[in-house]
C-alpha atoms as a PDB file:
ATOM      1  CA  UNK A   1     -21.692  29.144  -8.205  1.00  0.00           C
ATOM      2  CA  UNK A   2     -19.544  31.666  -6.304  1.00  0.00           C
ATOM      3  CA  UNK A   3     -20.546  30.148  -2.649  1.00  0.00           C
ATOM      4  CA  UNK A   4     -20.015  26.380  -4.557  1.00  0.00           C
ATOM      5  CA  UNK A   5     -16.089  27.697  -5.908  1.00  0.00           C
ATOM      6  CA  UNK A   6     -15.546  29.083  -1.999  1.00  0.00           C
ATOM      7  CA  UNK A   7     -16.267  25.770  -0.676  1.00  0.00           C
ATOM      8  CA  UNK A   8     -14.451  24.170  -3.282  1.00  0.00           C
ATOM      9  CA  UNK A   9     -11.306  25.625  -2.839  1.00  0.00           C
ATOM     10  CA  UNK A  10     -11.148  25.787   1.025  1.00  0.00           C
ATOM     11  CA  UNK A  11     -11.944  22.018   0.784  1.00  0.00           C
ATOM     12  CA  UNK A  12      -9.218  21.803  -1.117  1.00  0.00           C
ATOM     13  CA  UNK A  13      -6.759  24.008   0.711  1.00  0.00           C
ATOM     14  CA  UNK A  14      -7.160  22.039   3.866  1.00  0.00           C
ATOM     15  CA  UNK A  15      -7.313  18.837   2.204  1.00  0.00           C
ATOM     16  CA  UNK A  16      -4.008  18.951   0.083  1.00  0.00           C
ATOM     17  CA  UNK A  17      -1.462  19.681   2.830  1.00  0.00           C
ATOM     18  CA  UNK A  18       0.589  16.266   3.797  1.00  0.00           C
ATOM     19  CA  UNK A  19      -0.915  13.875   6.617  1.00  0.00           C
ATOM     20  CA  UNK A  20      -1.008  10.437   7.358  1.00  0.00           C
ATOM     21  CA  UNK A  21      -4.248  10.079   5.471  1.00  0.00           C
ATOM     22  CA  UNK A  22      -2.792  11.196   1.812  1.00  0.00           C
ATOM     23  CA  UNK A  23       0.510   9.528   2.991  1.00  0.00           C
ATOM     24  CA  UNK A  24      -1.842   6.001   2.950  1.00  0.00           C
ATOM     25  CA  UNK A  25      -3.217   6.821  -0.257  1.00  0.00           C
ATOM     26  CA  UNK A  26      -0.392   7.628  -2.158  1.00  0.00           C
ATOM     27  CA  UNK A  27       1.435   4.731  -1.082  1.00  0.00           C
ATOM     28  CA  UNK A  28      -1.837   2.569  -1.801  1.00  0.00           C
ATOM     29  CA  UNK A  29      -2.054   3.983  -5.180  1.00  0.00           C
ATOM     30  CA  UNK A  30       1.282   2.977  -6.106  1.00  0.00           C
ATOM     31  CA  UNK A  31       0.620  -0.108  -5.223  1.00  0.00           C
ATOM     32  CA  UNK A  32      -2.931   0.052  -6.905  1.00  0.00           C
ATOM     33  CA  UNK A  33      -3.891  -1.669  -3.801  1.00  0.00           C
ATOM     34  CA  UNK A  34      -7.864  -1.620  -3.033  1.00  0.00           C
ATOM     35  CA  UNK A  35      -7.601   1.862  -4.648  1.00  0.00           C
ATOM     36  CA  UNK A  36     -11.317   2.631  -5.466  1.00  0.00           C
ATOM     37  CA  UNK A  37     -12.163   1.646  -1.739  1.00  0.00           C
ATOM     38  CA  UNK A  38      -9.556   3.849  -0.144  1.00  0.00           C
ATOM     39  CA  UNK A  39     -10.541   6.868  -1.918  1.00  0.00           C
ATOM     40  CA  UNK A  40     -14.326   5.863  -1.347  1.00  0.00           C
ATOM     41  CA  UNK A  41     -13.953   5.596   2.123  1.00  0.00           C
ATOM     42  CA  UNK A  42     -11.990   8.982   2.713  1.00  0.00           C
ATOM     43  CA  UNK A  43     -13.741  11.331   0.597  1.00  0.00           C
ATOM     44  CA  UNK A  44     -17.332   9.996   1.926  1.00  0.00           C
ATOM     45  CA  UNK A  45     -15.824  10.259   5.296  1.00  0.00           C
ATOM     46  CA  UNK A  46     -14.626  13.624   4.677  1.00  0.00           C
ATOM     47  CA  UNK A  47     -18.506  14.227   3.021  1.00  0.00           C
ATOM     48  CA  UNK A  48     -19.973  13.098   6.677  1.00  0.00           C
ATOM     49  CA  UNK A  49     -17.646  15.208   8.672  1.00  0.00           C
ATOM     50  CA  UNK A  50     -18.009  18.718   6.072  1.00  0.00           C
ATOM     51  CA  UNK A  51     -21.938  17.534   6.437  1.00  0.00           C
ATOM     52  CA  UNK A  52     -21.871  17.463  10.316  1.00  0.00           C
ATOM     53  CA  UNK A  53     -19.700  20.864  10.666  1.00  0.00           C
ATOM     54  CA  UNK A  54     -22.131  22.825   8.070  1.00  0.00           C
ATOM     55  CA  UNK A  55     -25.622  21.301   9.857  1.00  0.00           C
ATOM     56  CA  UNK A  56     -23.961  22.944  13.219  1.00  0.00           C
ATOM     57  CA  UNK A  57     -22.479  20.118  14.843  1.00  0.00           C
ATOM     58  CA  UNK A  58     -19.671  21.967  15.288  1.00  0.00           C
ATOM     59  CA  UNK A  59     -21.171  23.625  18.464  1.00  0.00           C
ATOM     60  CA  UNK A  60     -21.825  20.929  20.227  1.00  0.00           C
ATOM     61  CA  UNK A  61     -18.303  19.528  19.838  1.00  0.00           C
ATOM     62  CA  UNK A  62     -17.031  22.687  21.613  1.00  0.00           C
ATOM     63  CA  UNK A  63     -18.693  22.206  24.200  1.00  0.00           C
ATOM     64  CA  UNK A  64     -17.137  18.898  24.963  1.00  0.00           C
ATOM     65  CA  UNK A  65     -13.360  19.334  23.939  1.00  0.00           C
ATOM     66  CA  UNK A  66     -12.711  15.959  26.002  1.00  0.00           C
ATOM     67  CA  UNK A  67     -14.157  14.297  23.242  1.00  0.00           C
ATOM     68  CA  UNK A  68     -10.779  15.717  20.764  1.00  0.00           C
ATOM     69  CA  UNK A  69      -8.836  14.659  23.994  1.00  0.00           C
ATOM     70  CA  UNK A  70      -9.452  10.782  23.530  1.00  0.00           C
ATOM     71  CA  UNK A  71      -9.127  10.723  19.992  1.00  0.00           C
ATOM     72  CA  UNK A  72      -5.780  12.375  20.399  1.00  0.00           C
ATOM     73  CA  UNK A  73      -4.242   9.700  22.482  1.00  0.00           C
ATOM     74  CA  UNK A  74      -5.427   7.347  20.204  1.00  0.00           C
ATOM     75  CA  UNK A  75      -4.361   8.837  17.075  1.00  0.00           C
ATOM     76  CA  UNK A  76      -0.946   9.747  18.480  1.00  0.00           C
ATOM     77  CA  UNK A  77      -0.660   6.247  18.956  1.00  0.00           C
ATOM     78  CA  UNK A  78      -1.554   4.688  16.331  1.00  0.00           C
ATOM     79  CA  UNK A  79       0.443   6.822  14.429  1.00  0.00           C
ATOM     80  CA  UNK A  80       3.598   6.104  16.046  1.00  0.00           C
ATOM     81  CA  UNK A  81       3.103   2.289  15.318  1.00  0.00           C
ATOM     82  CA  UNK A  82       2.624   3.292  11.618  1.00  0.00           C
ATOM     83  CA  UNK A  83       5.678   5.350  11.726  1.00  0.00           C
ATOM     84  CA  UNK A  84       7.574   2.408  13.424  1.00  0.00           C
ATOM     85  CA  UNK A  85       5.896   0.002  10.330  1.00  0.00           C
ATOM     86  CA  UNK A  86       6.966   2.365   7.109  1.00  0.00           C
ATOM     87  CA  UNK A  87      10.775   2.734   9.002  1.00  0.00           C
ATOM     88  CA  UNK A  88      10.702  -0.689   9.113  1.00  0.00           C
ATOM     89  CA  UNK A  89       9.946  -1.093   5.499  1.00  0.00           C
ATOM     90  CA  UNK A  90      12.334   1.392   4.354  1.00  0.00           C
ATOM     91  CA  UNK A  91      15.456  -0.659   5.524  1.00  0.00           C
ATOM     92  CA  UNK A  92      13.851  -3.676   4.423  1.00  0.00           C
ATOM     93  CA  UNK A  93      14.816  -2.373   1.040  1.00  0.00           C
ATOM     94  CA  UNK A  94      12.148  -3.393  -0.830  1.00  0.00           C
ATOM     95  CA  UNK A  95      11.127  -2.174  -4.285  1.00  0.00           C
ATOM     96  CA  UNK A  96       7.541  -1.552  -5.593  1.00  0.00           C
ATOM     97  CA  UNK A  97       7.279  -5.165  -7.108  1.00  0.00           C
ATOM     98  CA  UNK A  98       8.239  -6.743  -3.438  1.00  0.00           C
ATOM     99  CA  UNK A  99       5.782  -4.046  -2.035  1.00  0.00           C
ATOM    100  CA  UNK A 100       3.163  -5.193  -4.559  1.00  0.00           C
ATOM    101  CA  UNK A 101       3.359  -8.593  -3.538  1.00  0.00           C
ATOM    102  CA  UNK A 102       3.474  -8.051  -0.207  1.00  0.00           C
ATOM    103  CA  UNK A 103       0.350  -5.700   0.288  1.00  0.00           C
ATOM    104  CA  UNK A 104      -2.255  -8.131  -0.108  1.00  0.00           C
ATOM    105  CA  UNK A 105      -3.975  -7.300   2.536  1.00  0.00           C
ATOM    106  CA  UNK A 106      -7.447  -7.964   3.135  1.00  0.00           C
ATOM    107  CA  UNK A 107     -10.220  -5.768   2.958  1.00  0.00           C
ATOM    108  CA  UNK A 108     -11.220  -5.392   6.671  1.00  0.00           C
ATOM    109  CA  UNK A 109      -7.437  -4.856   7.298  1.00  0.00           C
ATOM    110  CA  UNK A 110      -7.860  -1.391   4.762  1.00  0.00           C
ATOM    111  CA  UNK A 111     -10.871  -0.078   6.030  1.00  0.00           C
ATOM    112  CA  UNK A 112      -9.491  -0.542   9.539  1.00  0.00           C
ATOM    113  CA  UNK A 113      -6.664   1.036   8.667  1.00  0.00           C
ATOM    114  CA  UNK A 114      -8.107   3.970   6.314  1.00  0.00           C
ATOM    115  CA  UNK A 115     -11.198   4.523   9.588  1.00  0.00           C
ATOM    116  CA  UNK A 116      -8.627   4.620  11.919  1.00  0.00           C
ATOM    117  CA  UNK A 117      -5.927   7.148  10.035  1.00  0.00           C
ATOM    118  CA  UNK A 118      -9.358   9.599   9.111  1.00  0.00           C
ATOM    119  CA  UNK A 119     -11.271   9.223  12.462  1.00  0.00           C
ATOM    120  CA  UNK A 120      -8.136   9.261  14.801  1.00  0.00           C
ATOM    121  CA  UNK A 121      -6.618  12.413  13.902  1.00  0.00           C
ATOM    122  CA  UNK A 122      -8.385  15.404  15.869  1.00  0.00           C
ATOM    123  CA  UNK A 123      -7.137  17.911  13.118  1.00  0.00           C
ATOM    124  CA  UNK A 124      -9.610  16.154  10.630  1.00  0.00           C
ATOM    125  CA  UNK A 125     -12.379  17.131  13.409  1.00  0.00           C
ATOM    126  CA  UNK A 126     -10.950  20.997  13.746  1.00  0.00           C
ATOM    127  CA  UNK A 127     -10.843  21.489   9.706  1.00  0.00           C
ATOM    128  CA  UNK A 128     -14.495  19.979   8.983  1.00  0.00           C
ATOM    129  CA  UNK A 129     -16.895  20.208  11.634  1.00  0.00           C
ATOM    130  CA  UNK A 130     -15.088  22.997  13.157  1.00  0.00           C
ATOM    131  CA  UNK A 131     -13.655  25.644  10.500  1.00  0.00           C
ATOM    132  CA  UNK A 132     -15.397  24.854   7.675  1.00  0.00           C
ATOM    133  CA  UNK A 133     -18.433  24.570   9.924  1.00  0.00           C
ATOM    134  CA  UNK A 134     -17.688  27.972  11.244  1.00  0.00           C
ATOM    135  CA  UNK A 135     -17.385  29.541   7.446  1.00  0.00           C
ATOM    136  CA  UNK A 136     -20.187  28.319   6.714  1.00  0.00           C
ATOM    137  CA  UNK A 137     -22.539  29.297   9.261  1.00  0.00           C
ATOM    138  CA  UNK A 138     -23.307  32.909   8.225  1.00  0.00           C
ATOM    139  CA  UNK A 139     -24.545  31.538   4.901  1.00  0.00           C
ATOM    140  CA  UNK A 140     -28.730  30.810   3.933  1.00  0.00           C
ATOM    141  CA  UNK A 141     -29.904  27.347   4.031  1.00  0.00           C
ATOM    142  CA  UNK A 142     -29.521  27.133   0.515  1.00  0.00           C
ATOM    143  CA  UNK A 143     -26.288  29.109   0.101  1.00  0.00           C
ATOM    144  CA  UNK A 144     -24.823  26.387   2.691  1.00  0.00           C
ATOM    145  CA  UNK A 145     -25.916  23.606   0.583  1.00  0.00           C
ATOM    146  CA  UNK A 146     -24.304  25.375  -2.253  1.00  0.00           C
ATOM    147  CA  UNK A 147     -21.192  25.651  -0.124  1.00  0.00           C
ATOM    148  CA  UNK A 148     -21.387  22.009   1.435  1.00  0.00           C
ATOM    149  CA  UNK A 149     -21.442  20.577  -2.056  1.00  0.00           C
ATOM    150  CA  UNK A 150     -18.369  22.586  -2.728  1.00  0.00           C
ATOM    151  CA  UNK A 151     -16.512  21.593  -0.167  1.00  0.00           C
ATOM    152  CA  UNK A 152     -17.038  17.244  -0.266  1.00  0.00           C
ATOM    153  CA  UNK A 153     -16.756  18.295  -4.240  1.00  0.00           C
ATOM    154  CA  UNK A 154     -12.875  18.804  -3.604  1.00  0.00           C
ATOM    155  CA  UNK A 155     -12.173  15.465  -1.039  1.00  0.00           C
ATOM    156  CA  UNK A 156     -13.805  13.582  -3.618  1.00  0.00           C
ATOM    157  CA  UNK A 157     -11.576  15.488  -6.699  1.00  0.00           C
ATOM    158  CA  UNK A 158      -8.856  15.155  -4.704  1.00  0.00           C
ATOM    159  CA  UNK A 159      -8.788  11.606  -2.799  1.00  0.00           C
ATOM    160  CA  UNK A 160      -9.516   9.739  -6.199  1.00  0.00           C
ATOM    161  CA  UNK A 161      -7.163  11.869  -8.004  1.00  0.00           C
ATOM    162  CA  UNK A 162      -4.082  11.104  -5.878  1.00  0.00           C
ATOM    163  CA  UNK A 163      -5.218   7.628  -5.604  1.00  0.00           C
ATOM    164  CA  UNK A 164      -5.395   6.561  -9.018  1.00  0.00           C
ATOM    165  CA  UNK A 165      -2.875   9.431 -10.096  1.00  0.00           C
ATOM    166  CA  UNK A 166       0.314   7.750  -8.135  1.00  0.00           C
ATOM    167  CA  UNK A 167       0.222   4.846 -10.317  1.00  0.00           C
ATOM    168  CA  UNK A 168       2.105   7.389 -12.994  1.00  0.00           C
ATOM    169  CA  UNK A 169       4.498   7.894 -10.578  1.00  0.00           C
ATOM    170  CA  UNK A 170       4.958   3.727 -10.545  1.00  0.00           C
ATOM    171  CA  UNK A 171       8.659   3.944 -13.172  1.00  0.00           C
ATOM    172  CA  UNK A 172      10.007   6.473 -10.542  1.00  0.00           C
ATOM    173  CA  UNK A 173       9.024   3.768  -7.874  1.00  0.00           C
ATOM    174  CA  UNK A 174      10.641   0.812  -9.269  1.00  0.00           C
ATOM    175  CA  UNK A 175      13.704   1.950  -8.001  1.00  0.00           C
ATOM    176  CA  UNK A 176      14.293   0.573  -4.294  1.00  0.00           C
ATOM    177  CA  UNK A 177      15.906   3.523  -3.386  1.00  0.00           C
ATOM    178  CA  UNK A 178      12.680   5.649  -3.831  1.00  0.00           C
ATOM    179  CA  UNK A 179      10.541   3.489  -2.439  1.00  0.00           C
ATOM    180  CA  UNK A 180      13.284   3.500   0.629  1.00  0.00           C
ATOM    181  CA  UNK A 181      12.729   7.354   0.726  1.00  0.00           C
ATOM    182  CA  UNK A 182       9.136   7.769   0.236  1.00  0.00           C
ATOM    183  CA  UNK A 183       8.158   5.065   3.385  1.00  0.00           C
ATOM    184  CA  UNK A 184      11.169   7.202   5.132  1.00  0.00           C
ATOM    185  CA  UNK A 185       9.316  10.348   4.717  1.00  0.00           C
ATOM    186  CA  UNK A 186       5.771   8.670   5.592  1.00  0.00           C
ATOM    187  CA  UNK A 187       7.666   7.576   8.426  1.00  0.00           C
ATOM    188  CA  UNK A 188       8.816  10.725   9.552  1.00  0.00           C
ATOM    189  CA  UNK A 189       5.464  12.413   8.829  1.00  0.00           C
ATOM    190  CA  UNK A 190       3.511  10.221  10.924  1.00  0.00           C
ATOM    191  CA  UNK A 191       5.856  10.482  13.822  1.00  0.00           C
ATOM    192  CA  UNK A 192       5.766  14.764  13.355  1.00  0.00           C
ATOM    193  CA  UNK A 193       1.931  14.436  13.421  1.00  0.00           C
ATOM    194  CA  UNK A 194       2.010  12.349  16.495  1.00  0.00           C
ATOM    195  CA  UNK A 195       4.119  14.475  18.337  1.00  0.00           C
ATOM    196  CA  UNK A 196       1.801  17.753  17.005  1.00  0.00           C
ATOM    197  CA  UNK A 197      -1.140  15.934  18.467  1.00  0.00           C
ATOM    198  CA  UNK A 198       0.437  14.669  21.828  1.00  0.00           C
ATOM    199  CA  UNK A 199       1.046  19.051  22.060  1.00  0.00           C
ATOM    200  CA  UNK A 200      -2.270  19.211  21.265  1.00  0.00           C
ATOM    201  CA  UNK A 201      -3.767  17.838  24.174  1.00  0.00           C
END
């Protein structure tokens, strides 16, 4: 139970801090846009990657840091084009009923969009295969499965939780002027992970 909390809350204390991927959720959520298959899709991606990094995958992506390299350029990209998207939408001055009708988008267009926001961003690659990986290495076969379970125990607690938890935040949203500040901030946190990941390389 012990090894179980451990990976529980370092799952959770890498998972919580703000990125583009909780950015999409949240925003999702208040919407209650395709909600269950957002959160479905990040916490069992999460699940693969924590899976990958504890069976010692992690090694073998060292060894080939051009790999991160590609995935940087990508993700840096994409998420300036996302940034450029949620400015635009903040001076369209919409409020979350124009939003809501609006975001009707279809389901290949989400899981595009959800793959591309997990599987893009190199940091998801350095906090799951690599330093959770790396934690979890000293541990038994058993005491890693223990750990592992732990770990994908906290995406899943906290994906579906901030997915389905936004829509009390939905009042607050109404209000164009919120809405106007919360695609402003996605904005400006897409654009600050960008430019962290064009460093990167």
């Amino acid at each position: 139970m012990n090894i179980f909390l451990t990976g529980l809350l370092l799952g959770g204390s890498l998972i919580i801090a703000i990125g583009s991927q909780n950015a999409y959720v949240l925003k999702q959520g208040l919407l209650k846009s395709h909600v269950f298959l957002i959160c479905l899709i990040c916490a069992v991606s999460d699940a693969f990657l924590i899976a990958l990094g504890t069976s010692g995958v992690g090694v073998i992506i060292e060894q080939h840091p051009e790999w991160l390299k590609w995935v940087t350029w990508f993700g840096a990209a994409y998420l300036f084009i996302f940034a450029l998207m949620s400015f635009r939408a903040a001076f369209s001055g919409e409020t979350l009923e124009a939003a809501s009708t609006g975001s009707n988008q279809n389901t290949k267009t989400v899981i595009t969009t959800v793959l591309a926001l997990t599987f893009l961003n190199p940091h998801v690659y350095l906090d799951t295969v690599l330093l959770i990986g790396s934690i979890a290495s000293p541990y038994t076969a058993d005491d890693r499965l223990h750990f592992t379970l732990g770990a994908v125990s906290a995406s899943f607690i906290w994906f579906f939780g901030l997915g389905y938890g936004a829509r009390f935040l939905s009042p607050l949203f109404a209000k164009p002027v919120a809405w106007k500040i919360l695609n402003t901030v996605i904005g400006f946190v897409m654009l600050w992970i960008a430019y962290r990941l064009v460093i990167f390389v």
